[in-house]
Protein backbone atom coordinates (compact mmCIF):
# COMPACT_ATOMS: atom_id res chain seq x y z
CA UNK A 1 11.67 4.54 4.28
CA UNK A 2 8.30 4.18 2.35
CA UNK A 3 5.62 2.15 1.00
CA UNK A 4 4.02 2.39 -2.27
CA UNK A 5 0.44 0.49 -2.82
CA UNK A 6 -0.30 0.32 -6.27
CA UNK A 7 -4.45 -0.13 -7.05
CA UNK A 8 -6.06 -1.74 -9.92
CA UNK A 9 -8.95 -0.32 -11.79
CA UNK A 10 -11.73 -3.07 -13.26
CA UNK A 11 -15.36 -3.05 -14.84
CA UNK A 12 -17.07 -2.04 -17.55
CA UNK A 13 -15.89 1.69 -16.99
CA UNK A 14 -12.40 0.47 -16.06
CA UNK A 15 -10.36 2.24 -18.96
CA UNK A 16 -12.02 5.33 -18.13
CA UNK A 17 -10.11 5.59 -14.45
CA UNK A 18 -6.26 5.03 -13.36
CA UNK A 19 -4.34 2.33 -11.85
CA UNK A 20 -2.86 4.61 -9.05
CA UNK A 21 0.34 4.36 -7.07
CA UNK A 22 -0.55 5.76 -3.59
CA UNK A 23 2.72 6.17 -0.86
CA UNK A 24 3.34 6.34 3.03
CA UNK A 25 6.55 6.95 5.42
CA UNK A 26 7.10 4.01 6.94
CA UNK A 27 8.84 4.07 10.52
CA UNK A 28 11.11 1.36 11.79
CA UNK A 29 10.18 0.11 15.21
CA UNK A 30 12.57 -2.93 15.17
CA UNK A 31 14.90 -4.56 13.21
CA UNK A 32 17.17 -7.73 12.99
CA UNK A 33 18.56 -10.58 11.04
CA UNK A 34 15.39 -12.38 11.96
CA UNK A 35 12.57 -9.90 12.37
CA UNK A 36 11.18 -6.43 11.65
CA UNK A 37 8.46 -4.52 12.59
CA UNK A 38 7.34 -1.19 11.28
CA UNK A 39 4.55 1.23 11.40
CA UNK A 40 2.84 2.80 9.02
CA UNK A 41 1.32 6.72 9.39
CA UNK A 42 -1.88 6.63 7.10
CA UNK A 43 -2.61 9.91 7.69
CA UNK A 44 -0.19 10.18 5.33
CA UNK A 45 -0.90 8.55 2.48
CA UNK A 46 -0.43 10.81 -0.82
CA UNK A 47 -1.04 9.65 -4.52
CA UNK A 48 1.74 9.56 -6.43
CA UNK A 49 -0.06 9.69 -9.60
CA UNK A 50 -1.14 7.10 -12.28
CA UNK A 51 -0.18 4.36 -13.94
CA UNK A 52 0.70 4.72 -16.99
CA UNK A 53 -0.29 1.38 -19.19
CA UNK A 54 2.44 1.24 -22.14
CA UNK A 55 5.45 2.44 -19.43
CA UNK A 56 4.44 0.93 -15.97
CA UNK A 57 5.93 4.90 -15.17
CA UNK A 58 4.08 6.74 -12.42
CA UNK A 59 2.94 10.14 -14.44
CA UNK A 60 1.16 13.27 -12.54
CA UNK A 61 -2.41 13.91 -12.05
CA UNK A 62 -3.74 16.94 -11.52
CA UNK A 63 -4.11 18.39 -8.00
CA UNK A 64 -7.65 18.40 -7.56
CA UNK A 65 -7.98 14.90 -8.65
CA UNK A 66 -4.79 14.04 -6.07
CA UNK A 67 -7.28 15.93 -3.29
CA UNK A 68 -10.45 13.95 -4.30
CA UNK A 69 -8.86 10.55 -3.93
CA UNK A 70 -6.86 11.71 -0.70
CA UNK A 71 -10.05 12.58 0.42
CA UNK A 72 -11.85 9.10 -0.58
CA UNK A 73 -8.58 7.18 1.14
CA UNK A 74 -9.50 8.82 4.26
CA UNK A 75 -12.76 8.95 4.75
CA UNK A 76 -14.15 6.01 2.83
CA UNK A 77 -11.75 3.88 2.64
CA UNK A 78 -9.41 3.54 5.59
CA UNK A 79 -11.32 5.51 7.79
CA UNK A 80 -8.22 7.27 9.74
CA UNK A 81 -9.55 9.11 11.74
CA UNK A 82 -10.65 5.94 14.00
CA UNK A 83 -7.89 3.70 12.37
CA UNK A 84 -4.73 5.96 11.79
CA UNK A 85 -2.06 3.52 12.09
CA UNK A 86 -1.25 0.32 10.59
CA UNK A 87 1.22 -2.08 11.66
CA UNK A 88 3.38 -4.40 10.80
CA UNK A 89 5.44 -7.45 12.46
CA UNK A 90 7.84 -10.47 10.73
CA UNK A 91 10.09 -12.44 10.20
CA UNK A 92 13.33 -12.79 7.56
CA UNK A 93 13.31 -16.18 6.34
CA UNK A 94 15.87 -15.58 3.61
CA UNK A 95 14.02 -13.90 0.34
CA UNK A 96 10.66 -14.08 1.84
CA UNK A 97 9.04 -11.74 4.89
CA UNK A 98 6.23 -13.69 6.36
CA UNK A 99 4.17 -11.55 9.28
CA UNK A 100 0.95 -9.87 10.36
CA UNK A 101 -0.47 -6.68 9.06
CA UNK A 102 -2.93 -4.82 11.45
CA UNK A 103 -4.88 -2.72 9.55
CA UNK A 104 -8.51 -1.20 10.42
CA UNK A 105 -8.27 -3.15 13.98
CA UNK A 106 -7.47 -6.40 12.38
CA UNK A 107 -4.91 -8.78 11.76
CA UNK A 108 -4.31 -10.64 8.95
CA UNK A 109 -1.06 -12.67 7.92
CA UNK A 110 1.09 -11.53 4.88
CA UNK A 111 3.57 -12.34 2.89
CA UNK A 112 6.07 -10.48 1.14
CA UNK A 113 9.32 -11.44 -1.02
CA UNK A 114 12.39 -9.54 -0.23
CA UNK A 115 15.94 -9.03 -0.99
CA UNK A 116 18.59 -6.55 0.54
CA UNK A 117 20.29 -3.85 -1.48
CA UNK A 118 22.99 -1.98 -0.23
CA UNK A 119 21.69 -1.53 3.73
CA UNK A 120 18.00 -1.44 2.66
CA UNK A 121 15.40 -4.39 2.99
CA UNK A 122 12.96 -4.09 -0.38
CA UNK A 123 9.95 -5.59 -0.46
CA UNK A 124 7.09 -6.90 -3.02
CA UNK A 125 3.46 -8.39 -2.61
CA UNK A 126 -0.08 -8.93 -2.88
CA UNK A 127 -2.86 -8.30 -0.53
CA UNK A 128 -6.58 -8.26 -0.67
CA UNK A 129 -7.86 -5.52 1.41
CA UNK A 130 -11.50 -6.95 2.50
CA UNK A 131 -9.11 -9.40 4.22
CA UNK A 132 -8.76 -6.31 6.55
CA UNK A 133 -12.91 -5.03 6.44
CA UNK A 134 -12.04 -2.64 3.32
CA UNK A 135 -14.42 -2.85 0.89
CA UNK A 136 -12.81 -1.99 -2.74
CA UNK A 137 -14.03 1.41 -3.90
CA UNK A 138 -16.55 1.52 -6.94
CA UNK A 139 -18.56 4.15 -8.41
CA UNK A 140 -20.97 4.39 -11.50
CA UNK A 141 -23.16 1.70 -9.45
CA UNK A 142 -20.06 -0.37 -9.95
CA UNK A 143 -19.04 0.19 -13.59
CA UNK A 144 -15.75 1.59 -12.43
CA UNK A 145 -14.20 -0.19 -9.24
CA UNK A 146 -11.03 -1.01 -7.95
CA UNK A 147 -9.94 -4.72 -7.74
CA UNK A 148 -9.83 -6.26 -4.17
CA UNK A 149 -6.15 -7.02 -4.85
CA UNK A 150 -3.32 -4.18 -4.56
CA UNK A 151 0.60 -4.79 -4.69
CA UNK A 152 2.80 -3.84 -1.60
CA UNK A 153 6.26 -2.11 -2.70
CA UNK A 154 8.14 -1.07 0.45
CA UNK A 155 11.94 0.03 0.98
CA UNK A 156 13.45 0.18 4.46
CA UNK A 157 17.14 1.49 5.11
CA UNK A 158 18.08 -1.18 7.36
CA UNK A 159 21.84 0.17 7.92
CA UNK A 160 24.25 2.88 6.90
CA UNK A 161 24.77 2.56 3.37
């Protein structure tokens, strides 16, 4: 079970940084036909690596860059230490997931498209994080930031396969 949140990179300084594919375990309270809810450990985020532009591929970084933006994720970004869970709670309405995300102590409503492949619900969508308080990361007094939109990838083994 995990969840992949892919970032953007923008500004004038934009091709100088990565779009990055950060992932989480993802732990299944509940499931049905009709509903799911799961919870998210982001303690445990970890950064997959980068983007890479001609391949859509996720490629290594180095370690000490890895450590840097772990580092930034926790302590700037999502704060979690006060905030270390997020969760999540929907319902199936065919190819689309339609819930609420708590995340930093607030709730926002999402929605996700899905389909089910082979005992595992996948799932694909957009958020903006300042919907949740987050305020997208920036540096170089804002030359190089990341956009206030990220995509949601998720898997969940549902059944036995």
């Amino acid at each position: 079970m995990q969840l992949e949140i892919i970032t953007y990179r923008e500004g004038p300084l934009g091709p100088l940084g990565h779009d990055l594919c950060l992932s989480a375990p993802v732990l299944l309270d509940e499931y049905s036909a009709e509903s799911i809810r799961v919870e998210i450990d982001c303690r445990s985020f970890d950064v997959l690596g980068a983007i890479d532009e001609g391949t859509a591929e996720v490629v290594p970084i180095p370690k000490k860059h890895r450590r840097e933006i772990l580092k930034t994720v926790h302590t700037q970004i999502l704060d979690t230490q006060s905030h270390p869970r997020a969760l999540f709670s929907g319902r199936l309405d065919g190819s689309t997931l339609n819930g609420t995300l708590q995340l930093m102590g607030r709730n926002q409503i999402v929605r996700l498209d899905v389909s089910r492949v082979e005992g595992t619900l996948v799932g694909l969508g957009q958020i903006k994080p300042s919907h949740w308080g987050i305020k997208p990361y920036s540096t170089f007094f804002g030359a190089l930031r990341v956009r206030d939109d990220v995509t949601i990838k998720f898997s969940v083994e549902t059944a036995a396969k």
